[in-house]
PDB file of N, CA and C in Angstrom:
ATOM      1  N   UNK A   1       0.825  -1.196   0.000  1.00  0.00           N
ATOM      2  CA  UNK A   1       0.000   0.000   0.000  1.00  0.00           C
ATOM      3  C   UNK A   1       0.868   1.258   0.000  1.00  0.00           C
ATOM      4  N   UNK A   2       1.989   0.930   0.864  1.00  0.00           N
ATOM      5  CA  UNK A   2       2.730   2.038   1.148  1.00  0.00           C
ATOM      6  C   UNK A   2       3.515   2.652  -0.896  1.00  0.00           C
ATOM      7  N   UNK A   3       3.987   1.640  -1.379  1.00  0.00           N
ATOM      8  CA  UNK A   3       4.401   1.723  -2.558  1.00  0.00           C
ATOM      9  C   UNK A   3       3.671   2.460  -3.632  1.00  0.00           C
ATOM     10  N   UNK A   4       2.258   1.672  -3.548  1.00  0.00           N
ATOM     11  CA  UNK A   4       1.021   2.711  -4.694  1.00  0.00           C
ATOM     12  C   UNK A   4       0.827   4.069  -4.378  1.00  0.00           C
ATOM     13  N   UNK A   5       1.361   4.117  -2.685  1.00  0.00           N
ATOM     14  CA  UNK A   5       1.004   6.006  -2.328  1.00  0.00           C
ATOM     15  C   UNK A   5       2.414   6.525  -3.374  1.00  0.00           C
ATOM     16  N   UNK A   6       3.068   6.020  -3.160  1.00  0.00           N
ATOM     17  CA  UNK A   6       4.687   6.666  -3.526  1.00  0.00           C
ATOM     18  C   UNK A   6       4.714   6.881  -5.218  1.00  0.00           C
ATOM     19  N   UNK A   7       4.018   5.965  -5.984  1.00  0.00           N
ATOM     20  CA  UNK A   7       4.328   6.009  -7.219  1.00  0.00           C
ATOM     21  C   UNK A   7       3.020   7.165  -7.521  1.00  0.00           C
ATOM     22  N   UNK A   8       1.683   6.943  -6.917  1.00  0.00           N
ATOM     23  CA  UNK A   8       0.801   7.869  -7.096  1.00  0.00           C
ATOM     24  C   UNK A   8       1.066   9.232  -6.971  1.00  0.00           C
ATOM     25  N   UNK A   9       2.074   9.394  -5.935  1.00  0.00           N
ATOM     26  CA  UNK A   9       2.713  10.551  -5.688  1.00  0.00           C
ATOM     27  C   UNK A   9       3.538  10.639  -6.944  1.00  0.00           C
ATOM     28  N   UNK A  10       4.468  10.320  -7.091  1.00  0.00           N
ATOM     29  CA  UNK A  10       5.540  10.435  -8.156  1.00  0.00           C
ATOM     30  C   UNK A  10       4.914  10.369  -9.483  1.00  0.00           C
ATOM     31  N   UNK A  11       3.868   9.997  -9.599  1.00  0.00           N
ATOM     32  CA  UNK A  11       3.152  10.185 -11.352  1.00  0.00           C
ATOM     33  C   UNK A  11       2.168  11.728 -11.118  1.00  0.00           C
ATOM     34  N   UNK A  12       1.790  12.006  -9.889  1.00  0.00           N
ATOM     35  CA  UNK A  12       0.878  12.930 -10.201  1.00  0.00           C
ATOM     36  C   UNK A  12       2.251  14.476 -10.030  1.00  0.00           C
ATOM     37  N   UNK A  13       3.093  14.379  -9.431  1.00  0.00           N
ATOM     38  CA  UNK A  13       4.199  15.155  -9.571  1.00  0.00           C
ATOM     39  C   UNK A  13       4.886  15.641 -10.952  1.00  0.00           C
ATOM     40  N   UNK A  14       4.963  14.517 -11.710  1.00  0.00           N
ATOM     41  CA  UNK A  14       5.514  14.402 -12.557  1.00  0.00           C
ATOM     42  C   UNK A  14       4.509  15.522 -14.000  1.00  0.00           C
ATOM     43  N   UNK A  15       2.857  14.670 -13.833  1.00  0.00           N
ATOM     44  CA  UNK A  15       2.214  15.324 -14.486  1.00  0.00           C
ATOM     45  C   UNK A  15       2.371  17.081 -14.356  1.00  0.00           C
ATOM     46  N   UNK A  16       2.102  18.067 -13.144  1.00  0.00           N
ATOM     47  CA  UNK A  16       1.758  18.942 -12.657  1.00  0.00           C
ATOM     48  C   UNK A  16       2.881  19.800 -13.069  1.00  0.00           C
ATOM     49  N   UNK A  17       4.837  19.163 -12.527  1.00  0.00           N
ATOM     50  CA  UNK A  17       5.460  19.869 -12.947  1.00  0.00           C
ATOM     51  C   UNK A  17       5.450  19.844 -14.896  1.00  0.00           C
ATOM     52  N   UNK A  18       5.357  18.960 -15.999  1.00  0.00           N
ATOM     53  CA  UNK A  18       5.178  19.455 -16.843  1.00  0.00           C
ATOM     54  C   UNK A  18       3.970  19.870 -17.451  1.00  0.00           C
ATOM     55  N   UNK A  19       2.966  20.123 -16.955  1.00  0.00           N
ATOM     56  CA  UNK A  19       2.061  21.246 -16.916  1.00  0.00           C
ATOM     57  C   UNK A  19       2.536  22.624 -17.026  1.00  0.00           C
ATOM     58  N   UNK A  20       3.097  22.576 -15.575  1.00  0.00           N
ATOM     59  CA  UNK A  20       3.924  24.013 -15.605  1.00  0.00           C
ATOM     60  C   UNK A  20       5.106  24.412 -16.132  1.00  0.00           C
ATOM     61  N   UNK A  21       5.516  23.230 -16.555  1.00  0.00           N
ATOM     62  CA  UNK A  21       6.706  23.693 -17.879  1.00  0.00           C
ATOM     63  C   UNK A  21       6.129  24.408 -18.948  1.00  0.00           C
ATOM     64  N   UNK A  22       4.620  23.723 -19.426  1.00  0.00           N
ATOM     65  CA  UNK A  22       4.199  24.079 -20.786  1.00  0.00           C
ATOM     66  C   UNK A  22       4.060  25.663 -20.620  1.00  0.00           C
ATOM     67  N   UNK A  23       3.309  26.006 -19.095  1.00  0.00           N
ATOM     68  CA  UNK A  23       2.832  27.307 -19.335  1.00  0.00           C
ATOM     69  C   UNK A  23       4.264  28.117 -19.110  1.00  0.00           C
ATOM     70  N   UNK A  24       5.401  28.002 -18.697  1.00  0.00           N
ATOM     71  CA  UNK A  24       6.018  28.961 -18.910  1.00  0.00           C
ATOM     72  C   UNK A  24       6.464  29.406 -20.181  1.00  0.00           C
ATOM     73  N   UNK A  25       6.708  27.828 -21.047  1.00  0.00           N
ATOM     74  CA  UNK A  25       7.112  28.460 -22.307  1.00  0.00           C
ATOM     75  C   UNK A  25       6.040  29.068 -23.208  1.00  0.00           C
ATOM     76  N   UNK A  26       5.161  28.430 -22.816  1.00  0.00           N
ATOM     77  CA  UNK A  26       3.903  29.739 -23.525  1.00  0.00           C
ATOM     78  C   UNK A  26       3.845  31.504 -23.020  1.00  0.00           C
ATOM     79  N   UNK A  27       4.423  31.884 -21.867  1.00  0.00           N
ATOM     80  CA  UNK A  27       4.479  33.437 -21.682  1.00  0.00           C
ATOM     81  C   UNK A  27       5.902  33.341 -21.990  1.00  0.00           C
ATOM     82  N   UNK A  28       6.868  32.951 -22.123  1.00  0.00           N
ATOM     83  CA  UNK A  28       8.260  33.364 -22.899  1.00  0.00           C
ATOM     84  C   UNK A  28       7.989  33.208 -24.010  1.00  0.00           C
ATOM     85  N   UNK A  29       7.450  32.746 -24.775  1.00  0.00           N
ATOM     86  CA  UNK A  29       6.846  33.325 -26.711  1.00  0.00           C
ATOM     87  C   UNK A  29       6.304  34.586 -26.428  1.00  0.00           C
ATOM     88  N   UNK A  30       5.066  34.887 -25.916  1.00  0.00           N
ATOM     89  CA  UNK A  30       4.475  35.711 -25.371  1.00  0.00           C
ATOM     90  C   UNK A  30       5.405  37.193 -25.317  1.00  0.00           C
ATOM     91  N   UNK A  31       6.695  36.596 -24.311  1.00  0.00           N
ATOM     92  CA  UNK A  31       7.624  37.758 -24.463  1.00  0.00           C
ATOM     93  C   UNK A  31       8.018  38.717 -25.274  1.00  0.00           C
ATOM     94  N   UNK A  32       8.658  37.356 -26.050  1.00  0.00           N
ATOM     95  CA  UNK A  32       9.011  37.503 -27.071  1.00  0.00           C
ATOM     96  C   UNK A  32       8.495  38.300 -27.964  1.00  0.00           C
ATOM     97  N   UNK A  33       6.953  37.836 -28.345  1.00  0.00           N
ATOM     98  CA  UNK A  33       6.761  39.047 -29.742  1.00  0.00           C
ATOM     99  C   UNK A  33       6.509  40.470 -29.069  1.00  0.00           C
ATOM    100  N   UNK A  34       6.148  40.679 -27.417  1.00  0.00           N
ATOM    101  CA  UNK A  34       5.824  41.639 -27.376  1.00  0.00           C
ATOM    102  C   UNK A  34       7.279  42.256 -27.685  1.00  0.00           C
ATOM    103  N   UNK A  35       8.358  42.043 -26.980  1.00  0.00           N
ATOM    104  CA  UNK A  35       9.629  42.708 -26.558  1.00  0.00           C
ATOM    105  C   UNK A  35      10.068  43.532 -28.814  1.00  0.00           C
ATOM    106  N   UNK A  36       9.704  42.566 -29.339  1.00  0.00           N
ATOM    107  CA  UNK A  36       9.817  42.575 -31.295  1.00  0.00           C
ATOM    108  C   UNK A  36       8.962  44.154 -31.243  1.00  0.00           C
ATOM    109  N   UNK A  37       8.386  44.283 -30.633  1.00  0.00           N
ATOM    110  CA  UNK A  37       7.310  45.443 -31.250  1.00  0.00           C
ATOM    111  C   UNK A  37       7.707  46.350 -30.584  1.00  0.00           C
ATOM    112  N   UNK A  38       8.214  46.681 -29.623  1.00  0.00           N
ATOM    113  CA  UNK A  38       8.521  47.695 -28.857  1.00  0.00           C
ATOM    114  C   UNK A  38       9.590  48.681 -29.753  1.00  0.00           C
ATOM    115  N   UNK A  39       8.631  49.783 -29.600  1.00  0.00           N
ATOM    116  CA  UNK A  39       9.514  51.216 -30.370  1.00  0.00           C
ATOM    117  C   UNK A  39      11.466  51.195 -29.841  1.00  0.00           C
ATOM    118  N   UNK A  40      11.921  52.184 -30.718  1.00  0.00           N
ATOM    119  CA  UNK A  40      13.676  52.651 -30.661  1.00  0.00           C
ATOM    120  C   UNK A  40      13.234  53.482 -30.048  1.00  0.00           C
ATOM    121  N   UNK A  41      13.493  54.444 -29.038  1.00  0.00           N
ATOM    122  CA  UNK A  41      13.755  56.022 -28.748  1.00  0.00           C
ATOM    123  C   UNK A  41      15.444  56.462 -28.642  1.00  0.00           C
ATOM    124  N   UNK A  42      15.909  56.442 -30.162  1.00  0.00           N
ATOM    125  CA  UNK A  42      16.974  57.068 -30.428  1.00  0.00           C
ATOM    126  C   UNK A  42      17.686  58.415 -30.263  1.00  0.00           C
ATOM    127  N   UNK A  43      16.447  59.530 -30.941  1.00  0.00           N
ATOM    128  CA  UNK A  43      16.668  60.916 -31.376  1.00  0.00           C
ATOM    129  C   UNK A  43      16.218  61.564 -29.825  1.00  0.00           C
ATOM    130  N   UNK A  44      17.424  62.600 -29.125  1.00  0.00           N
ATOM    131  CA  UNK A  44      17.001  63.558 -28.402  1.00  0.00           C
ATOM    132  C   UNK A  44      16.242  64.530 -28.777  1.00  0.00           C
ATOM    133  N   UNK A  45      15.288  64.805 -27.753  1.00  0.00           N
ATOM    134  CA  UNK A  45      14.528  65.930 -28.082  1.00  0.00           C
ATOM    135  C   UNK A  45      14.168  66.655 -26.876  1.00  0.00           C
ATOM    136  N   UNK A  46      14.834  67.905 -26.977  1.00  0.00           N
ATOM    137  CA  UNK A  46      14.672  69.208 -26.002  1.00  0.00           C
ATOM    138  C   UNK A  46      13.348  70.103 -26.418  1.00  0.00           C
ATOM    139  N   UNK A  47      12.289  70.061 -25.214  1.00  0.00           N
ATOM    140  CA  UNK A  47      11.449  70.686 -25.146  1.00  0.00           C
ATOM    141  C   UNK A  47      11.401  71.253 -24.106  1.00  0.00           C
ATOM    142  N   UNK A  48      11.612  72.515 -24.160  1.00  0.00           N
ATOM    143  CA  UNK A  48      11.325  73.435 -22.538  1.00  0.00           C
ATOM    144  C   UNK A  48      12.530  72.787 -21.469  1.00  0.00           C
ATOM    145  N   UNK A  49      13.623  73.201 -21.959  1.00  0.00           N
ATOM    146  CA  UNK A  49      14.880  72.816 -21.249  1.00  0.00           C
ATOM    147  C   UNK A  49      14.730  71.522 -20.872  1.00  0.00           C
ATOM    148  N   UNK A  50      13.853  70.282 -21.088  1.00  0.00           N
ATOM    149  CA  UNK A  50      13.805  69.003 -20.959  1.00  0.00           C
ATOM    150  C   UNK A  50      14.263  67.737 -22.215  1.00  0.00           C
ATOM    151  N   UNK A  51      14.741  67.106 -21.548  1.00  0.00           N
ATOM    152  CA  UNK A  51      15.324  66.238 -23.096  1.00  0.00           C
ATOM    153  C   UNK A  51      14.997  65.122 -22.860  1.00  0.00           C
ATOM    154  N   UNK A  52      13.692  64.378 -23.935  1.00  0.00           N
ATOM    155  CA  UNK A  52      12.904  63.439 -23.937  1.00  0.00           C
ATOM    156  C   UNK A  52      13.729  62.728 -25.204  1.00  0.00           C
ATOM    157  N   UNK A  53      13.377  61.616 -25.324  1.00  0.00           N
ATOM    158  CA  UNK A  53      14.138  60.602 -26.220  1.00  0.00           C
ATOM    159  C   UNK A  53      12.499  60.770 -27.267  1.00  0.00           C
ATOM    160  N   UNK A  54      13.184  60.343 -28.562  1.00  0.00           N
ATOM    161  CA  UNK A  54      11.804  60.112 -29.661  1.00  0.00           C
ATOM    162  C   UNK A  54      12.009  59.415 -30.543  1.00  0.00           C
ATOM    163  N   UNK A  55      11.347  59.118 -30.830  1.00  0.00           N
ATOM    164  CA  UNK A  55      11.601  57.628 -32.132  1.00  0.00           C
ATOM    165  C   UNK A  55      12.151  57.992 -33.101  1.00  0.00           C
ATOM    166  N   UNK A  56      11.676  59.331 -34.146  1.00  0.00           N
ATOM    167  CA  UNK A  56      12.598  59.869 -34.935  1.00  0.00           C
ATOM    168  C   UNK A  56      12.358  61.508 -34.552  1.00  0.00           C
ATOM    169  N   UNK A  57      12.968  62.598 -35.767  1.00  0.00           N
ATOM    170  CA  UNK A  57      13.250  63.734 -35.823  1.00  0.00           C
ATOM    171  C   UNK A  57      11.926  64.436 -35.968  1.00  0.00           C
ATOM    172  N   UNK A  58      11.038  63.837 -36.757  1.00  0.00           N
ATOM    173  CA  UNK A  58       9.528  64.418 -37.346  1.00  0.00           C
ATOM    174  C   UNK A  58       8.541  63.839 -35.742  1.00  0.00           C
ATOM    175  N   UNK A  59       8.849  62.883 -35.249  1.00  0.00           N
ATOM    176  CA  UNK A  59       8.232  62.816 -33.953  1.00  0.00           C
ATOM    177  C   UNK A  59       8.321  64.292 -33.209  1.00  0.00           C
ATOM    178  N   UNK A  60       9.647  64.294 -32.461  1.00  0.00           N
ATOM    179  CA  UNK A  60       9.750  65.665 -31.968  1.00  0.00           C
ATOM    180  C   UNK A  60       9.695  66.816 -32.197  1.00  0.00           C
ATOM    181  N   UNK A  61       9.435  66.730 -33.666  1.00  0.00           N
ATOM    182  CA  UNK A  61       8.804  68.478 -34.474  1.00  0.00           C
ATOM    183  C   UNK A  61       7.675  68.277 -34.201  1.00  0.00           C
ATOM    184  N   UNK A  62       7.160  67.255 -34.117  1.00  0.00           N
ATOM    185  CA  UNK A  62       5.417  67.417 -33.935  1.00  0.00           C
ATOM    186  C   UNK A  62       4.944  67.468 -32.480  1.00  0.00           C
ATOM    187  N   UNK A  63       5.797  66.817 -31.824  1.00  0.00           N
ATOM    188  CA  UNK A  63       5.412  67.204 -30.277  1.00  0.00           C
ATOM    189  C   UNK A  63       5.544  68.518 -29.964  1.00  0.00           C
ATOM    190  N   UNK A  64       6.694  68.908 -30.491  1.00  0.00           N
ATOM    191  CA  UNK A  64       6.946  70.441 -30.353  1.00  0.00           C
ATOM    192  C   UNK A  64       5.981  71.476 -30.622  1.00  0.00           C
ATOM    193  N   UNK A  65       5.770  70.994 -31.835  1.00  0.00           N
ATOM    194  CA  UNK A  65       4.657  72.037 -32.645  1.00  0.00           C
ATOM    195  C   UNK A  65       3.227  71.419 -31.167  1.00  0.00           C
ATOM    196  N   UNK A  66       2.571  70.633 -30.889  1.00  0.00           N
ATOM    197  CA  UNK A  66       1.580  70.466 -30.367  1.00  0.00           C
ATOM    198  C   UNK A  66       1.737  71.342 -28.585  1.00  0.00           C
ATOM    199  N   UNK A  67       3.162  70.918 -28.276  1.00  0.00           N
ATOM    200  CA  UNK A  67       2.886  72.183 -26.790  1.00  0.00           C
ATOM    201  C   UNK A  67       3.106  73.001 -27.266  1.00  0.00           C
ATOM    202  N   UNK A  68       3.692  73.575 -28.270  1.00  0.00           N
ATOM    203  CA  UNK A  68       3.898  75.427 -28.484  1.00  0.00           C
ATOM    204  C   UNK A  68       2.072  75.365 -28.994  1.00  0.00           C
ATOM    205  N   UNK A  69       1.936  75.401 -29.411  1.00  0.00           N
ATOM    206  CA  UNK A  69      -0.033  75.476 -29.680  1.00  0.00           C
ATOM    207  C   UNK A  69      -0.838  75.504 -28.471  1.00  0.00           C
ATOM    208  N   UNK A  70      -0.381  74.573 -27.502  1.00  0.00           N
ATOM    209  CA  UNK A  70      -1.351  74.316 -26.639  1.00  0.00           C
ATOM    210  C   UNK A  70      -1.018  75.462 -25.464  1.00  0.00           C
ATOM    211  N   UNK A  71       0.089  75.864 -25.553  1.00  0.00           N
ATOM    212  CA  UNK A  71       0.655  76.899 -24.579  1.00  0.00           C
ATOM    213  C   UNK A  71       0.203  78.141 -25.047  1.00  0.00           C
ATOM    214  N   UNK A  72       0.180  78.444 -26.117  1.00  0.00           N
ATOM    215  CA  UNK A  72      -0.836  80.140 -26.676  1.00  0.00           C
ATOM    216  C   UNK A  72      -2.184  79.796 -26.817  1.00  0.00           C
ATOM    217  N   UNK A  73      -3.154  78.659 -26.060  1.00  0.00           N
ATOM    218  CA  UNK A  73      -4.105  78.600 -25.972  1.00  0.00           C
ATOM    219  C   UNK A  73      -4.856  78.982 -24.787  1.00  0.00           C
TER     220      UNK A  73
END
């Protein structure tokens, strides 16, 4: 009796940890494509003595242009 507890133990162990193998490698794919999509912030950009990073050059002309607008409003 003592033996069927031990192997019952050791098969239902066995199941559970690769269960939880599967799901980790399912959120490390997961990672993965998110980490692929994530923007560059290369180009400095000084606005109001502050220097924000921007993806490109036409990004930060347009941010620019949108607080100088919103500031003479």
């Amino acid at each position: 009796m003592k033996t069927l507890r031990i192997i019952l133990v050791t098969i239902f162990s066995l199941i559970s940890s690769s269960s939880y193998a599967s799901m980790c490698t399912a959120h490390s794919s997961d990672d993965e494509n998110i980490s692929s999509n994530k923007m560059s912030y290369s180009t400095p950009c000084e606005i109001s003595d502050t220097v924000l990073m921007a993806s490109s050059e036409e990004v930060c002309m347009s941010l620019k242009e949108k607080i100088a607008n919103h500031d003479h409003d």
